[in-house]
N, C-alpha and C. Protein backbone atom coordinates (compact mmCIF):
# COMPACT_ATOMS: atom_id res chain seq x y z
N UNK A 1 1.22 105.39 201.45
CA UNK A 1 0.06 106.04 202.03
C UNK A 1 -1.21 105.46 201.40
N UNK A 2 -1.63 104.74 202.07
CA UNK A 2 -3.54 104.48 201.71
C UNK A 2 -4.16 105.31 201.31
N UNK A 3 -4.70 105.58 200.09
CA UNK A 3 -5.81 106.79 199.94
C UNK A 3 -7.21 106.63 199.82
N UNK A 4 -7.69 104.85 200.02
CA UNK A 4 -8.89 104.93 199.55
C UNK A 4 -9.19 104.20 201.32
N UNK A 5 -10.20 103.82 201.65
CA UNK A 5 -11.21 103.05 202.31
C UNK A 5 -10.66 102.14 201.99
N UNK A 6 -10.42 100.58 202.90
CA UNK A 6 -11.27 99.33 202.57
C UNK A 6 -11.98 98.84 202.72
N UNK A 7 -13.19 98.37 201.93
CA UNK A 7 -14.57 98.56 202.25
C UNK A 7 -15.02 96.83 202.75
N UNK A 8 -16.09 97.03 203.42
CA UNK A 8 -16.60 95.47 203.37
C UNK A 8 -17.58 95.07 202.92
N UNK A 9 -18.44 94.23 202.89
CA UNK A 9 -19.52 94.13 201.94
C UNK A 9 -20.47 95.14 203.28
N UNK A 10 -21.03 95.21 204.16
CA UNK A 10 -21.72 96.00 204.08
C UNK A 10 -21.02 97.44 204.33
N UNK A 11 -19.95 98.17 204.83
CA UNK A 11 -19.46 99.51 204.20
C UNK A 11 -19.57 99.92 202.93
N UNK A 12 -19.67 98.72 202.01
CA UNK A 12 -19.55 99.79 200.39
C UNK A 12 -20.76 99.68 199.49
N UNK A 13 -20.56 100.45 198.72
CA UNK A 13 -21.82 101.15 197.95
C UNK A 13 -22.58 99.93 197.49
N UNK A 14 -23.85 100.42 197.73
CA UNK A 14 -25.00 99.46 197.37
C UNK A 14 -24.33 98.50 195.69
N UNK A 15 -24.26 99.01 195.02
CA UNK A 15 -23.72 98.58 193.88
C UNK A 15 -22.41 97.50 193.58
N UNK A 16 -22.14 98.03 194.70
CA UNK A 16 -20.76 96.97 194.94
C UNK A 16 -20.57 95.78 195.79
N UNK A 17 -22.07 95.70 196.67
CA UNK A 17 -21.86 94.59 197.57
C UNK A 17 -22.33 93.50 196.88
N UNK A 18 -23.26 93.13 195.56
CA UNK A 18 -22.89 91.58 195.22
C UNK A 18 -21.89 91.08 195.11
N UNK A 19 -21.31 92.17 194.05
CA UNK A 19 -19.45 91.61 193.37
C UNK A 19 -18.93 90.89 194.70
N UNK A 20 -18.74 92.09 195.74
CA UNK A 20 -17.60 91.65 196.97
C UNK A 20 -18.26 90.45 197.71
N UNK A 21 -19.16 90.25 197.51
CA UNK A 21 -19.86 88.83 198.18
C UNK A 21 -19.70 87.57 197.22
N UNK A 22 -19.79 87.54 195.43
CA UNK A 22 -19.29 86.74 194.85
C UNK A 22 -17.78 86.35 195.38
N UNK A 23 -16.97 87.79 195.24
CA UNK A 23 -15.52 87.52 195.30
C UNK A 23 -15.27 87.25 197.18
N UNK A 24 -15.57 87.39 197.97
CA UNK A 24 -15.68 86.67 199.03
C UNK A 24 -15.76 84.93 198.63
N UNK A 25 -16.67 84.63 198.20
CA UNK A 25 -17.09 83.34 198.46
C UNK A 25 -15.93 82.63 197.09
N UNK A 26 -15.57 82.59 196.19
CA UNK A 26 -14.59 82.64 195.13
C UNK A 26 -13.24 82.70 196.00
N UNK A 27 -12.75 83.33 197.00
CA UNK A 27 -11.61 83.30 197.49
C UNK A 27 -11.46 82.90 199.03
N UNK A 28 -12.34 82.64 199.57
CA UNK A 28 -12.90 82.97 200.89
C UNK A 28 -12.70 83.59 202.02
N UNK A 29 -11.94 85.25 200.91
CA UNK A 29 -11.98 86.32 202.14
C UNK A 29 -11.91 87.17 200.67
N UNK A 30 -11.56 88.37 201.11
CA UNK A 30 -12.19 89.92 200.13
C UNK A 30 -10.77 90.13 200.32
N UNK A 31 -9.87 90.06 198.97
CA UNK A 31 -8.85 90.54 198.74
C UNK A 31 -8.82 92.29 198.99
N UNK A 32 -7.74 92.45 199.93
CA UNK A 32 -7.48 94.34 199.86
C UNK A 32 -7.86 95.14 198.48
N UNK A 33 -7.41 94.59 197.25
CA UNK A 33 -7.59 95.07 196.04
C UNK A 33 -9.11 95.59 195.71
N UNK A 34 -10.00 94.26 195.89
CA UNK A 34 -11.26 94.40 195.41
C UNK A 34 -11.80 95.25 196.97
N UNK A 35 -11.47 95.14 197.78
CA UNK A 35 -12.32 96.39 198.89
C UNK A 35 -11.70 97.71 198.81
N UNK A 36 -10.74 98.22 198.13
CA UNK A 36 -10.44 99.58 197.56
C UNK A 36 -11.28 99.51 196.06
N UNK A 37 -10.82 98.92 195.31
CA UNK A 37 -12.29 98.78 194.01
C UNK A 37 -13.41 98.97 194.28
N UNK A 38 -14.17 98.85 195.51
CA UNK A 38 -15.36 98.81 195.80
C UNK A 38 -15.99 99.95 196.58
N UNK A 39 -15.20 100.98 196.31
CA UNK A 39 -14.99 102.57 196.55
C UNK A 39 -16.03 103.11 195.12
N UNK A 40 -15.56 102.28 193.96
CA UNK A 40 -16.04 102.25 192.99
C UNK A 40 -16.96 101.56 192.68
N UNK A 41 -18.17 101.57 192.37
CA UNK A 41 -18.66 100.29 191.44
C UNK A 41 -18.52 99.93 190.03
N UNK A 42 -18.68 101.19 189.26
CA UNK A 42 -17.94 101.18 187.87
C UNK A 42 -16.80 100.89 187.69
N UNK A 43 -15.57 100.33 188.52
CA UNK A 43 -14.19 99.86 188.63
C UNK A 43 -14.87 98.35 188.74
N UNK A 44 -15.24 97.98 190.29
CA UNK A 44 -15.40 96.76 190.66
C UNK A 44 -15.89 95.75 189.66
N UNK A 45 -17.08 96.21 189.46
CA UNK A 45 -18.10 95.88 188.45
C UNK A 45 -17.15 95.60 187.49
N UNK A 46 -16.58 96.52 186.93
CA UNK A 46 -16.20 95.79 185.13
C UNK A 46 -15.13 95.04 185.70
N UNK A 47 -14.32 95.09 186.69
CA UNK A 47 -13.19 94.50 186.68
C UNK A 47 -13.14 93.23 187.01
N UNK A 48 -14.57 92.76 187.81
CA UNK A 48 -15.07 91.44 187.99
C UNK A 48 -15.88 90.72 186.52
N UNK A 49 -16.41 91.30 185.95
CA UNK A 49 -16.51 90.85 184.71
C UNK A 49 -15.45 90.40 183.82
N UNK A 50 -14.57 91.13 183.35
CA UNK A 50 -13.31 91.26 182.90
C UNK A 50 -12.66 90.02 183.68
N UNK A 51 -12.33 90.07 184.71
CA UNK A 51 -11.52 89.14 185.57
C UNK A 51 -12.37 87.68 185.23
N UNK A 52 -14.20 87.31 185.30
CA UNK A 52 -14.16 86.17 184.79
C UNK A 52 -14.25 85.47 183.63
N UNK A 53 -14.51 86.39 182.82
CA UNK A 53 -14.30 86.43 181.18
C UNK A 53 -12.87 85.90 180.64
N UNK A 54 -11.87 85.99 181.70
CA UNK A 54 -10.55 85.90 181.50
C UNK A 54 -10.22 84.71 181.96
N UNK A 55 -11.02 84.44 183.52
CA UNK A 55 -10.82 82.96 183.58
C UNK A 55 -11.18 81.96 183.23
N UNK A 56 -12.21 82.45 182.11
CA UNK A 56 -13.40 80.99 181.76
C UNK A 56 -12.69 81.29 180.47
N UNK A 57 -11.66 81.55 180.03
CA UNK A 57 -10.50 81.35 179.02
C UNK A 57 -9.75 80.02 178.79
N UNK A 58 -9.37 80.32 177.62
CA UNK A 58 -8.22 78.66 177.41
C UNK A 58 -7.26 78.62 177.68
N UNK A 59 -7.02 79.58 178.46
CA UNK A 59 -5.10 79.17 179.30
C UNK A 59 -5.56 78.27 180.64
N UNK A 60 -4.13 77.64 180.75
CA UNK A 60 -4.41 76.68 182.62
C UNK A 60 -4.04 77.53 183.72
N UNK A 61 -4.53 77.22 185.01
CA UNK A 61 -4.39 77.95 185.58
C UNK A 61 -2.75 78.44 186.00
N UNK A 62 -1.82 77.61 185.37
CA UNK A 62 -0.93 78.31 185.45
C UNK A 62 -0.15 79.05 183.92
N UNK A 63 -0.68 78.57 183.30
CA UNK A 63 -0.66 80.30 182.14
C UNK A 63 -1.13 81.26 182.65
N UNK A 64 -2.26 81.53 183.69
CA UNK A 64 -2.89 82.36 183.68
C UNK A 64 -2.21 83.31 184.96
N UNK A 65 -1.48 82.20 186.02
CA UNK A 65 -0.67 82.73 186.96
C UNK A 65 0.96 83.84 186.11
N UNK A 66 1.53 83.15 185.25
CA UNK A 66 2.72 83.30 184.64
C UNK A 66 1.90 84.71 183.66
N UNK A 67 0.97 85.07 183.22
CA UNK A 67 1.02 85.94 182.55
C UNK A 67 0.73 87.18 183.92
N UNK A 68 -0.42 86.92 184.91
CA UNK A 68 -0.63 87.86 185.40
C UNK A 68 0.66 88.47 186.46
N UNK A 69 0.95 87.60 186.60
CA UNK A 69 2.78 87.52 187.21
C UNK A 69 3.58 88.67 186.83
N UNK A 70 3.73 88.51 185.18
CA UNK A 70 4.33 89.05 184.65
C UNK A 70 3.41 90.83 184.27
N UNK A 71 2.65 90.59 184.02
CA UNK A 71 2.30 92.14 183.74
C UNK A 71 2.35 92.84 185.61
N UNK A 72 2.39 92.38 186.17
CA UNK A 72 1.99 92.96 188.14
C UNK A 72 3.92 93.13 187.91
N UNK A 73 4.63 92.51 187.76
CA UNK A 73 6.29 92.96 187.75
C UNK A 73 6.53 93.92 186.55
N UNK A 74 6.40 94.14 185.52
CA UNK A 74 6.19 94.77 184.30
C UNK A 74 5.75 96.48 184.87
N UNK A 75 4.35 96.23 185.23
CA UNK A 75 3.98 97.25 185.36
C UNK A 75 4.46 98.31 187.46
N UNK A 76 5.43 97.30 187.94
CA UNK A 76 5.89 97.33 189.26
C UNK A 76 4.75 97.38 189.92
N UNK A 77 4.38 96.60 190.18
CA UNK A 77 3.07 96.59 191.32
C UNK A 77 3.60 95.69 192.48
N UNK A 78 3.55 96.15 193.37
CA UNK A 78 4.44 95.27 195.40
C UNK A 78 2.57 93.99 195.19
N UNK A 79 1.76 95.16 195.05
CA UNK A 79 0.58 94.31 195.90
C UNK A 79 0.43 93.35 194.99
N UNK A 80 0.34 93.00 193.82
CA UNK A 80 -0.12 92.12 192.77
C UNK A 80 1.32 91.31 192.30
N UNK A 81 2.03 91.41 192.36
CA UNK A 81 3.20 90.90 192.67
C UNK A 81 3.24 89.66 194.02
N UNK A 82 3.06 90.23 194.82
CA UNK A 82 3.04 89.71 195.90
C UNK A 82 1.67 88.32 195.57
N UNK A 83 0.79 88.73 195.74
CA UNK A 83 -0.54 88.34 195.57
C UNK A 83 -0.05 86.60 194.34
N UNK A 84 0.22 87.51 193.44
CA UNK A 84 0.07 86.71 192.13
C UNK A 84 1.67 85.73 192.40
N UNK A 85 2.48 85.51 193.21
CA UNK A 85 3.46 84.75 193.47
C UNK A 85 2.65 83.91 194.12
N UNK A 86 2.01 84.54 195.40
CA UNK A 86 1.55 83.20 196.37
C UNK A 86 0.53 82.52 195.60
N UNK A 87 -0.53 83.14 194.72
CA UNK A 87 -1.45 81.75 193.53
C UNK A 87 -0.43 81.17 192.97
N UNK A 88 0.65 81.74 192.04
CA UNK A 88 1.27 80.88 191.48
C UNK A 88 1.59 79.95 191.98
N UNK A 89 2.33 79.73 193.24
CA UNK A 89 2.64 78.55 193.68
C UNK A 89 1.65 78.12 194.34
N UNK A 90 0.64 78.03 194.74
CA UNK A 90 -0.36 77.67 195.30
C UNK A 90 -1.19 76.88 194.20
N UNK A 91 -0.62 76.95 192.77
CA UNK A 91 -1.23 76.06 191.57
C UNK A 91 -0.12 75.43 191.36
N UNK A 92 0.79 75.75 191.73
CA UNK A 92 2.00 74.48 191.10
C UNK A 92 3.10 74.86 190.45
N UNK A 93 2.99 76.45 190.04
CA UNK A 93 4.16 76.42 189.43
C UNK A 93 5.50 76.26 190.29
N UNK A 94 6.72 75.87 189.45
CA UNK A 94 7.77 75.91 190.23
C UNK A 94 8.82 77.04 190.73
N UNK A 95 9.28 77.23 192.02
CA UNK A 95 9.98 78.70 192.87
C UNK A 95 10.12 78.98 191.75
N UNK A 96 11.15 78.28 191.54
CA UNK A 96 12.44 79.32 190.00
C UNK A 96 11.65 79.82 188.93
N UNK A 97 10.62 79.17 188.54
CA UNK A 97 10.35 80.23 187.40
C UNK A 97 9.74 81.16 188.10
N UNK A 98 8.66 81.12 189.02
CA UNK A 98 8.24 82.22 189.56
C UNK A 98 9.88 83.69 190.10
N UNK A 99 10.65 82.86 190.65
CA UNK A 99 11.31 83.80 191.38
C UNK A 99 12.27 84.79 189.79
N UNK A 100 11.99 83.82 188.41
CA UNK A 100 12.62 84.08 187.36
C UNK A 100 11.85 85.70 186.92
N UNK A 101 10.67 84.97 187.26
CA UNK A 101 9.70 86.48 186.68
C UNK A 101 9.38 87.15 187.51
N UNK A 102 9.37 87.63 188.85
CA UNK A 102 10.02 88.63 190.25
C UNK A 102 10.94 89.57 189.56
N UNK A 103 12.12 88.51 188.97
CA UNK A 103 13.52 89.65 188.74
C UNK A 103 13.48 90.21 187.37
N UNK A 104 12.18 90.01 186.64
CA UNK A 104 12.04 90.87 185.31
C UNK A 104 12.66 89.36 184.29
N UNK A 105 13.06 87.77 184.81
CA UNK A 105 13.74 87.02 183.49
C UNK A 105 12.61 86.48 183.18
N UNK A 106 12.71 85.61 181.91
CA UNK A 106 11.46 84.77 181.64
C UNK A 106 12.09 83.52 182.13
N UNK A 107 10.52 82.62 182.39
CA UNK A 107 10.54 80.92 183.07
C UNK A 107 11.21 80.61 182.03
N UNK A 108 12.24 79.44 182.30
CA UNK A 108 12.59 78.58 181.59
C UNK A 108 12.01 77.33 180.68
N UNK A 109 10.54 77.00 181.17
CA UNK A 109 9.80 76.59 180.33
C UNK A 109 9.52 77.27 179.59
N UNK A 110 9.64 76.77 178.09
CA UNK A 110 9.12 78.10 176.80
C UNK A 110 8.09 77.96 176.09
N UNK A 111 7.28 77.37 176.87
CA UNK A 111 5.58 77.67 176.41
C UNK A 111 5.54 78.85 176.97
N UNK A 112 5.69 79.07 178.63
CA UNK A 112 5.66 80.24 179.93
C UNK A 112 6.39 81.16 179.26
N UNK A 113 8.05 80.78 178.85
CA UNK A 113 8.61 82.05 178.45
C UNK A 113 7.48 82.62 177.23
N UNK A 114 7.39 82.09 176.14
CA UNK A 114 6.64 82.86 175.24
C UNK A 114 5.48 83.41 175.54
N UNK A 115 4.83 83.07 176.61
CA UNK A 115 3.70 83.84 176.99
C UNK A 115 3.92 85.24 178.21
N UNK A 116 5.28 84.64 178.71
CA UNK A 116 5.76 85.64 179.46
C UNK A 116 6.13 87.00 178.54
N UNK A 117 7.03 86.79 178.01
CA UNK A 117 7.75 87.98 176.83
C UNK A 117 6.24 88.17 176.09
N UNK A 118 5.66 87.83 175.93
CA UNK A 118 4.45 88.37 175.04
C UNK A 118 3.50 89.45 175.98
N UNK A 119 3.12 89.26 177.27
CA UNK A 119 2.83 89.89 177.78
C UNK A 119 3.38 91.23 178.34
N UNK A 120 5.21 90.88 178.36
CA UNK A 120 5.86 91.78 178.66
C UNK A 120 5.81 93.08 177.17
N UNK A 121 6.21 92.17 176.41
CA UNK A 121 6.02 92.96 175.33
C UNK A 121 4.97 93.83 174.83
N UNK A 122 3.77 93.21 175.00
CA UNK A 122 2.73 94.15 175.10
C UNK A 122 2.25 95.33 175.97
N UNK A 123 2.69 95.32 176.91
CA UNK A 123 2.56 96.40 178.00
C UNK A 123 3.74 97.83 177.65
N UNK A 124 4.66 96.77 177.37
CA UNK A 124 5.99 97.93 177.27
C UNK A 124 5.76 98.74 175.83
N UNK A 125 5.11 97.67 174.94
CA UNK A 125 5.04 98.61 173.32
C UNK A 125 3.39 99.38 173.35
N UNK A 126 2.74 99.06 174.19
CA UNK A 126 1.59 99.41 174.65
C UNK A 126 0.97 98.83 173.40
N UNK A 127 0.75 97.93 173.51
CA UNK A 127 0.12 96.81 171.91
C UNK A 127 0.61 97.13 171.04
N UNK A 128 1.41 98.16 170.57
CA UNK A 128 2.55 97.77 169.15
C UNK A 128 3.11 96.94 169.10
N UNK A 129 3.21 95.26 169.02
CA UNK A 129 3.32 94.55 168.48
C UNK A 129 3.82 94.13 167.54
N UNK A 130 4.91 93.39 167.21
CA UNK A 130 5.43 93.48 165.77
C UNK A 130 4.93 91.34 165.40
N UNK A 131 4.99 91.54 164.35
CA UNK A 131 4.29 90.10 163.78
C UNK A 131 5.28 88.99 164.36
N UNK A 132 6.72 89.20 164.13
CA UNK A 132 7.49 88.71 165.25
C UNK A 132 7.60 87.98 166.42
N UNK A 133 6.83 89.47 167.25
CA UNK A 133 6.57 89.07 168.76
C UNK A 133 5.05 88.29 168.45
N UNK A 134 3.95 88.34 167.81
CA UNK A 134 2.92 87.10 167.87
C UNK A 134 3.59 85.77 167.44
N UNK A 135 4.87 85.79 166.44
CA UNK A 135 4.83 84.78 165.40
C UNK A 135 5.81 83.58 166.91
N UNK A 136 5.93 84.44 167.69
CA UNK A 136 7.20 83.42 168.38
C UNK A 136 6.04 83.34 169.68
N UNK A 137 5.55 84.13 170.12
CA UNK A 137 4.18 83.35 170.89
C UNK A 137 3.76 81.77 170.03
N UNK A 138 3.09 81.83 169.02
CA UNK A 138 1.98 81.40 168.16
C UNK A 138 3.22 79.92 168.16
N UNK A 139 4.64 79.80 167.71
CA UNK A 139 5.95 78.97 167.55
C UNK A 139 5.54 78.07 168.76
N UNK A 140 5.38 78.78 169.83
CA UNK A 140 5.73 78.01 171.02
C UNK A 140 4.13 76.96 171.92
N UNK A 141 3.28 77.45 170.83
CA UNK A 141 2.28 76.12 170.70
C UNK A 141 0.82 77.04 171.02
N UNK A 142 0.42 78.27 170.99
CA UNK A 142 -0.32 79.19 171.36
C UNK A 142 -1.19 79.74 169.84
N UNK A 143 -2.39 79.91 170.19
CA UNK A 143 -3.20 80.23 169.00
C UNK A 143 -3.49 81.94 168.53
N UNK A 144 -3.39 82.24 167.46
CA UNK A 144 -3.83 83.61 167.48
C UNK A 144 -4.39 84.11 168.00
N UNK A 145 -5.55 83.63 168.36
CA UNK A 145 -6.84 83.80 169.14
C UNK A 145 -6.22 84.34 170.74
N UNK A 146 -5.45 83.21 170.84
CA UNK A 146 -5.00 83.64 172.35
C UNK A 146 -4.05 84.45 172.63
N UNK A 147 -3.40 85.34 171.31
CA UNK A 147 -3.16 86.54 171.48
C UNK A 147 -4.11 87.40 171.98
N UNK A 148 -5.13 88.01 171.59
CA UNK A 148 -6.41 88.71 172.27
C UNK A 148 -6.81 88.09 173.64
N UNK A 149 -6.44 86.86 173.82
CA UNK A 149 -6.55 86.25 175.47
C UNK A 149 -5.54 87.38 176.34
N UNK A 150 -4.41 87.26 175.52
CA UNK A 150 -3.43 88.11 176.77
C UNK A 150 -3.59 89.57 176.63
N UNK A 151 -4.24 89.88 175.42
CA UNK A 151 -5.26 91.59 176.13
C UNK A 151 -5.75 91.45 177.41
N UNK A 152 -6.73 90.59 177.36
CA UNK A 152 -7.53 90.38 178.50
C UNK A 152 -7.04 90.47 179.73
N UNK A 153 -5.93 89.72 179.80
CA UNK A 153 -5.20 89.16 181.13
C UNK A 153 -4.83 90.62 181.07
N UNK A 154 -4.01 90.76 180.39
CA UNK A 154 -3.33 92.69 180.73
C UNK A 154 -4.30 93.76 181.07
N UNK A 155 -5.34 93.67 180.84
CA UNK A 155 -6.72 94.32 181.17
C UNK A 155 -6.47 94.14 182.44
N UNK A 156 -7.15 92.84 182.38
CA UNK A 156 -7.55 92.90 183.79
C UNK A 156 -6.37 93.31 184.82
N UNK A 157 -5.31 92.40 184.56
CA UNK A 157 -3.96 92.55 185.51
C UNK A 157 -3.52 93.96 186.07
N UNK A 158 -3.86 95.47 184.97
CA UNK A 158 -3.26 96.31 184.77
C UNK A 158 -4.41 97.02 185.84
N UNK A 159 -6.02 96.64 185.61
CA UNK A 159 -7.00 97.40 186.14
C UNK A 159 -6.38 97.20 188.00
N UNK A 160 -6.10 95.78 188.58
CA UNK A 160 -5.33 95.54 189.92
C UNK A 160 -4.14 96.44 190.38
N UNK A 161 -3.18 96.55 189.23
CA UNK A 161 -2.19 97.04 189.45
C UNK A 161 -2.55 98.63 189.65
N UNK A 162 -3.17 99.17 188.59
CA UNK A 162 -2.88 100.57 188.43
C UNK A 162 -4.04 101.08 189.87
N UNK A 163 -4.74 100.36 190.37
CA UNK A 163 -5.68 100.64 191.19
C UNK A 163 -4.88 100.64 193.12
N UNK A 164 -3.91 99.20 193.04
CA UNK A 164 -3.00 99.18 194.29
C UNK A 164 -2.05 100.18 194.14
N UNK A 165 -1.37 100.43 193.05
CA UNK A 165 0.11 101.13 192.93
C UNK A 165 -0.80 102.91 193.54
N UNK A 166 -2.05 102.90 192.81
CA UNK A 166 -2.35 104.40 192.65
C UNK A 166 -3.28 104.90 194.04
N UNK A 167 -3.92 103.62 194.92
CA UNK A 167 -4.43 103.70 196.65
C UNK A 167 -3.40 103.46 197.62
N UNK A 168 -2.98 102.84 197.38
CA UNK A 168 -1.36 102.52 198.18
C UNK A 168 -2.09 101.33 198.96
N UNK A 169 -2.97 100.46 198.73
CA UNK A 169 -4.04 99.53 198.67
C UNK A 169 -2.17 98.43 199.52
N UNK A 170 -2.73 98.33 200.93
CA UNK A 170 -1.75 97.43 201.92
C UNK A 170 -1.77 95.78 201.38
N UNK A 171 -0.93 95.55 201.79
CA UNK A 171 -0.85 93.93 201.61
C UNK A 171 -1.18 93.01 202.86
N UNK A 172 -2.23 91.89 202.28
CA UNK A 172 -2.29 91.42 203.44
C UNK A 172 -1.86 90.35 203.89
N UNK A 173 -1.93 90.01 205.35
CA UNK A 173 -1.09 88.76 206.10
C UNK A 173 -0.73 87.44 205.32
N UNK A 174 -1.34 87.28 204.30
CA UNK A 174 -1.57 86.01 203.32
C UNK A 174 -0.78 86.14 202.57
N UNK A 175 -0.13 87.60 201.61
CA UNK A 175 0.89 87.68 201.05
C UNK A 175 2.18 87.98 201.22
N UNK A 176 2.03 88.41 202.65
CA UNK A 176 3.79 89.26 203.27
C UNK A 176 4.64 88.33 202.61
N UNK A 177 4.70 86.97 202.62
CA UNK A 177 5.85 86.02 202.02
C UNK A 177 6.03 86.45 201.12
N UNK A 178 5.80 86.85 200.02
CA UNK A 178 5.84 87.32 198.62
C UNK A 178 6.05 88.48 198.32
N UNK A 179 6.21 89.71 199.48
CA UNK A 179 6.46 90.91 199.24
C UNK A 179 7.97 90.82 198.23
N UNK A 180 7.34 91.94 197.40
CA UNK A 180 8.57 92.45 196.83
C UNK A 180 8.91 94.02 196.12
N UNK A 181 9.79 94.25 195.52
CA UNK A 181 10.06 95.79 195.42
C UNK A 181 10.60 96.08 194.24
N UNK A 182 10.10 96.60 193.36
CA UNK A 182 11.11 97.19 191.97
C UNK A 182 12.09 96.64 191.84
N UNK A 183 13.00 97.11 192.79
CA UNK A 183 14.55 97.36 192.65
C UNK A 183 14.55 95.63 192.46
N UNK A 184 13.72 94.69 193.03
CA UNK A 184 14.26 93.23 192.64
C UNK A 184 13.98 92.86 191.16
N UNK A 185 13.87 93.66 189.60
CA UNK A 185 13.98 93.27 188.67
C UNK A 185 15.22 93.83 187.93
N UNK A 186 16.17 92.46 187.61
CA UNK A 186 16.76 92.90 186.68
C UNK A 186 17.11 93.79 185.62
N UNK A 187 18.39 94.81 185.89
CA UNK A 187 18.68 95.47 184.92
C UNK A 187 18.96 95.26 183.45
């Protein structure tokens, strides 16, 4: 069930139509996500901040696919799930690891896996963290620093998720290929 509006740049609140006109022109259409965000401006607003703060980061764009990947399956999100499969491959990563982190496994590349399980890990311990889980990130060629990177990404990732899972925010024609459902992560 939809519970919010989707807004367009001129339906939504004065406050919210730069963002959705940046993020228009940045994607070159207004993701479902950000026109239920834009119900809000205090959502939109920080979450577009947040979101480019995150990309003008030192991961590539496919670290940045493989982490947000993973927190949108983590946290069961259909719409960001969906969404964040079709960028992934739309930057290059390959099916299998993507379809690896769909079913809850980590990529078989283990730069990805360690950034995968790190992200997973953080969501599930809700940042309890054990030195461990940084020390085998940090192993696999990743800087301390960019531990606090994958706050960010989980920030932001979580602000998408918890915003589609909680409007019932539809998926659109661009992602149907990528639909997917809970029940497809591994027990």
């Amino acid at each position: 069930m939809q519970r919010f509006n989707l807004q367009t740049i001129s339906s939504a609140p004065e406050k919210s139509r730069p963002a959705l006109k940046a993020l228009e022109e940045k994607f070159g259409f207004l993701p479902n996500v950000m026109a239920t965000m834009a119900n809000s401006p205090v959502l939109l607003n920080g979450f577009v901040a947040t979101f480019g703060s995150f990309h003008g980061g030192s991961f590539d764009e496919i670290e940045k696919q493989v982490l947000l990947l993973t927190n949108a399956v983590t946290i069961k999100c259909p719409w960001t799930v969906a969404a964040h499969s079709t960028f992934a491959i739309e930057d290059g990563i390959d099916e299998g690891e993507v379809q690896a982190i769909r079913k809850g496994r980590l990529p078989a590349n283990p730069k990805y896996a360690a950034l995968s399980a790190l992200t997973k890990t953080l969501i599930e311990k809700k940042g309890n963290v054990t030195d461990a889980d940084i020390d085998a990130f940090t192993a696999a060629g990743y800087s301390k620093a960019q531990v606090l990177e994958v706050v960010t990404g989980v920030g932001v990732s979580t602000m998408a998720a918890t915003t589609t899972n909680m409007a019932g925010t539809p998926i659109e024609e661009r992602f149907r290929a990528q639909a997917w459902s809970p029940l497809a992560v591994a027990a």
